[in-house]
Protein backbone atom coordinates (compact mmCIF):
# COMPACT_ATOMS: atom_id res chain seq x y z
CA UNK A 1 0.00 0.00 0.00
CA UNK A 2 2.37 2.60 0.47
CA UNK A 3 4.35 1.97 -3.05
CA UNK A 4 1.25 2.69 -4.08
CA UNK A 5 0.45 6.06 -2.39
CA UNK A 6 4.68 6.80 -3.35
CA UNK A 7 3.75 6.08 -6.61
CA UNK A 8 0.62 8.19 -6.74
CA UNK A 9 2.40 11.19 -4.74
CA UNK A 10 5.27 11.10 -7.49
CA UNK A 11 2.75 11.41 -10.41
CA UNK A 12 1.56 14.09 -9.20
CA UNK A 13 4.78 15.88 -8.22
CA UNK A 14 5.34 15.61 -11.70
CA UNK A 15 2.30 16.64 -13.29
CA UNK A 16 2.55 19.78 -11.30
CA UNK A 17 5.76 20.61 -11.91
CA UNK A 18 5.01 20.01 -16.12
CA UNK A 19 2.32 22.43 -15.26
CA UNK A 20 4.25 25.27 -13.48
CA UNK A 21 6.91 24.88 -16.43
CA UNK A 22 4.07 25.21 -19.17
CA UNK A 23 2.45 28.28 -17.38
CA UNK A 24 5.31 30.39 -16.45
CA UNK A 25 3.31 33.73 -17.64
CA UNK A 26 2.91 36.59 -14.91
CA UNK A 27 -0.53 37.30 -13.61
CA UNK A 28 -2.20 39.38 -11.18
CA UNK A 29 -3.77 38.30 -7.71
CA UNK A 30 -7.18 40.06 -6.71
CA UNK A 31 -9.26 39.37 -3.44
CA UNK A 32 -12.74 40.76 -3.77
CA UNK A 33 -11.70 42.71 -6.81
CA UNK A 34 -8.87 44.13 -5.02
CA UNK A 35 -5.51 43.33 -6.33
CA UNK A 36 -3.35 42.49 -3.61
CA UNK A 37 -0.38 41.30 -5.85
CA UNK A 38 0.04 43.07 -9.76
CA UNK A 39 2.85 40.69 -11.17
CA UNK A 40 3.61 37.19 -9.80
CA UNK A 41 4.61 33.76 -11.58
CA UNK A 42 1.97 31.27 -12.34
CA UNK A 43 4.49 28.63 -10.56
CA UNK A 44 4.49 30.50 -7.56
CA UNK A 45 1.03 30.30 -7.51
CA UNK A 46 0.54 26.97 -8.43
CA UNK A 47 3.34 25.52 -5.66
CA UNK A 48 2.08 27.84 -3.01
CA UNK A 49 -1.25 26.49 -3.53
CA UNK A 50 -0.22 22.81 -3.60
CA UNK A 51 1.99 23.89 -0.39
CA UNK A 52 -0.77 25.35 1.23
CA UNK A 53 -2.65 21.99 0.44
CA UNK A 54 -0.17 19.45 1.82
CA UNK A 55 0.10 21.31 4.89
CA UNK A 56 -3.83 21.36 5.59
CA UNK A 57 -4.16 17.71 4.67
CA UNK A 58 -0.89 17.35 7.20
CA UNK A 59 -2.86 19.45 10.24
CA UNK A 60 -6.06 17.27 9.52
CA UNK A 61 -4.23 14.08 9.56
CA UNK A 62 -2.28 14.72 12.48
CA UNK A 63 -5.38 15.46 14.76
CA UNK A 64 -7.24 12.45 13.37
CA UNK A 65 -4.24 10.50 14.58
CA UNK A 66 -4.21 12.19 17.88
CA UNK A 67 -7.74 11.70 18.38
CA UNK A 68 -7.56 7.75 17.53
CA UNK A 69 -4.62 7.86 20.13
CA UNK A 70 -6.95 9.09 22.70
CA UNK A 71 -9.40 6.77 21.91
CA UNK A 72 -7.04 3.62 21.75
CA UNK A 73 -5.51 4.47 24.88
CA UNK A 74 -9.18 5.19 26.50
CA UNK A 75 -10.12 1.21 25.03
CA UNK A 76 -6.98 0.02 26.39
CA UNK A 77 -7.61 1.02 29.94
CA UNK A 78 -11.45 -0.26 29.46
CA UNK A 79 -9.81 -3.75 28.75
CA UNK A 80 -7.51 -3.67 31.30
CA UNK A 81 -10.18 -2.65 34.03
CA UNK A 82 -12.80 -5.35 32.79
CA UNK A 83 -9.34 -7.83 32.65
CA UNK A 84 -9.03 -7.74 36.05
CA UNK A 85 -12.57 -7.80 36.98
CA UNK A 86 -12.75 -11.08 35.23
CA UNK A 87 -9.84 -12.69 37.11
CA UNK A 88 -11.97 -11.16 40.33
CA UNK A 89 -14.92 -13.00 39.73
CA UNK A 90 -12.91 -16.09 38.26
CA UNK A 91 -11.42 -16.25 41.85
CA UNK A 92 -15.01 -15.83 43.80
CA UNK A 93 -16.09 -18.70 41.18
CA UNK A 94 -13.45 -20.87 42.30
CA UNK A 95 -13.61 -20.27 46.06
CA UNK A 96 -17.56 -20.51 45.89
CA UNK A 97 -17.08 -24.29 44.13
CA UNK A 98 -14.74 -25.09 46.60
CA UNK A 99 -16.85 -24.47 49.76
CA UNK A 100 -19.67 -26.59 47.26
CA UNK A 101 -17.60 -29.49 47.15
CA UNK A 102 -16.79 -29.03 50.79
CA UNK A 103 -20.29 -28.84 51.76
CA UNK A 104 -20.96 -31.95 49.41
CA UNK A 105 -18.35 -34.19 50.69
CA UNK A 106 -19.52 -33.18 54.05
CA UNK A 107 -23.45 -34.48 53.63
CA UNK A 108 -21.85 -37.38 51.80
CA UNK A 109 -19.86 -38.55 54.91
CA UNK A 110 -22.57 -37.80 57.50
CA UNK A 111 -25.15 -40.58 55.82
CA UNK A 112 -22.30 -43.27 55.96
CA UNK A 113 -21.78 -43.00 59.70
């Protein structure tokens, strides 16, 4: 699986950088009709915004991760607790069949005397 997402991340490394190279023309950057940059490359624009992309997708991943972290660790405790409430209650079972076989062996011996 992950030649396969190396393989996918390289195609696309290289289709953006055939892009950038086949769109190096100047152009102007407006927000709300408002330029706020007159004359910048096309590849500039393009990498920033692939930059800008990768590091988003980086953020979101990251706290995903952190939150299944939190969770595992949460499940892990929950297991452990309920682990040794089972050996608990393994141990009454035990001790409760032992005073049943006591109890048993002790009506069995009365009769024979």
């Amino acid at each position: 699986m992950t030649q396969l997402k190396l393989f996918v991340l390289c195609l696309f490394a290289f289709l953006v950088a055939v892009f950038a190279v086949s769109n190096q023309q100047s152009v102007a950057i407006n927000f709300f009709n408002r330029p706020i940059i007159t004359d910048v490359s096309l590849i500039i624009i393009v990498l920033g915004a692939v930059l800008i992309g990768v590091l988003f997708a980086g953020i979101l991943g990251f706290m995903a991760q952190s939150k299944l972290k939190k969770e595992l660790a949460k499940e892990i405790k929950e297991k452990n607790m309920l682990k040794g409430k089972e050996e608990k209650l393994q141990l009454k079972i035990r001790d409760l069949e032992e005073k049943l076989e006591d109890e048993e062996e002790g009506k069995r011996e009365e009769p024979a005397k």
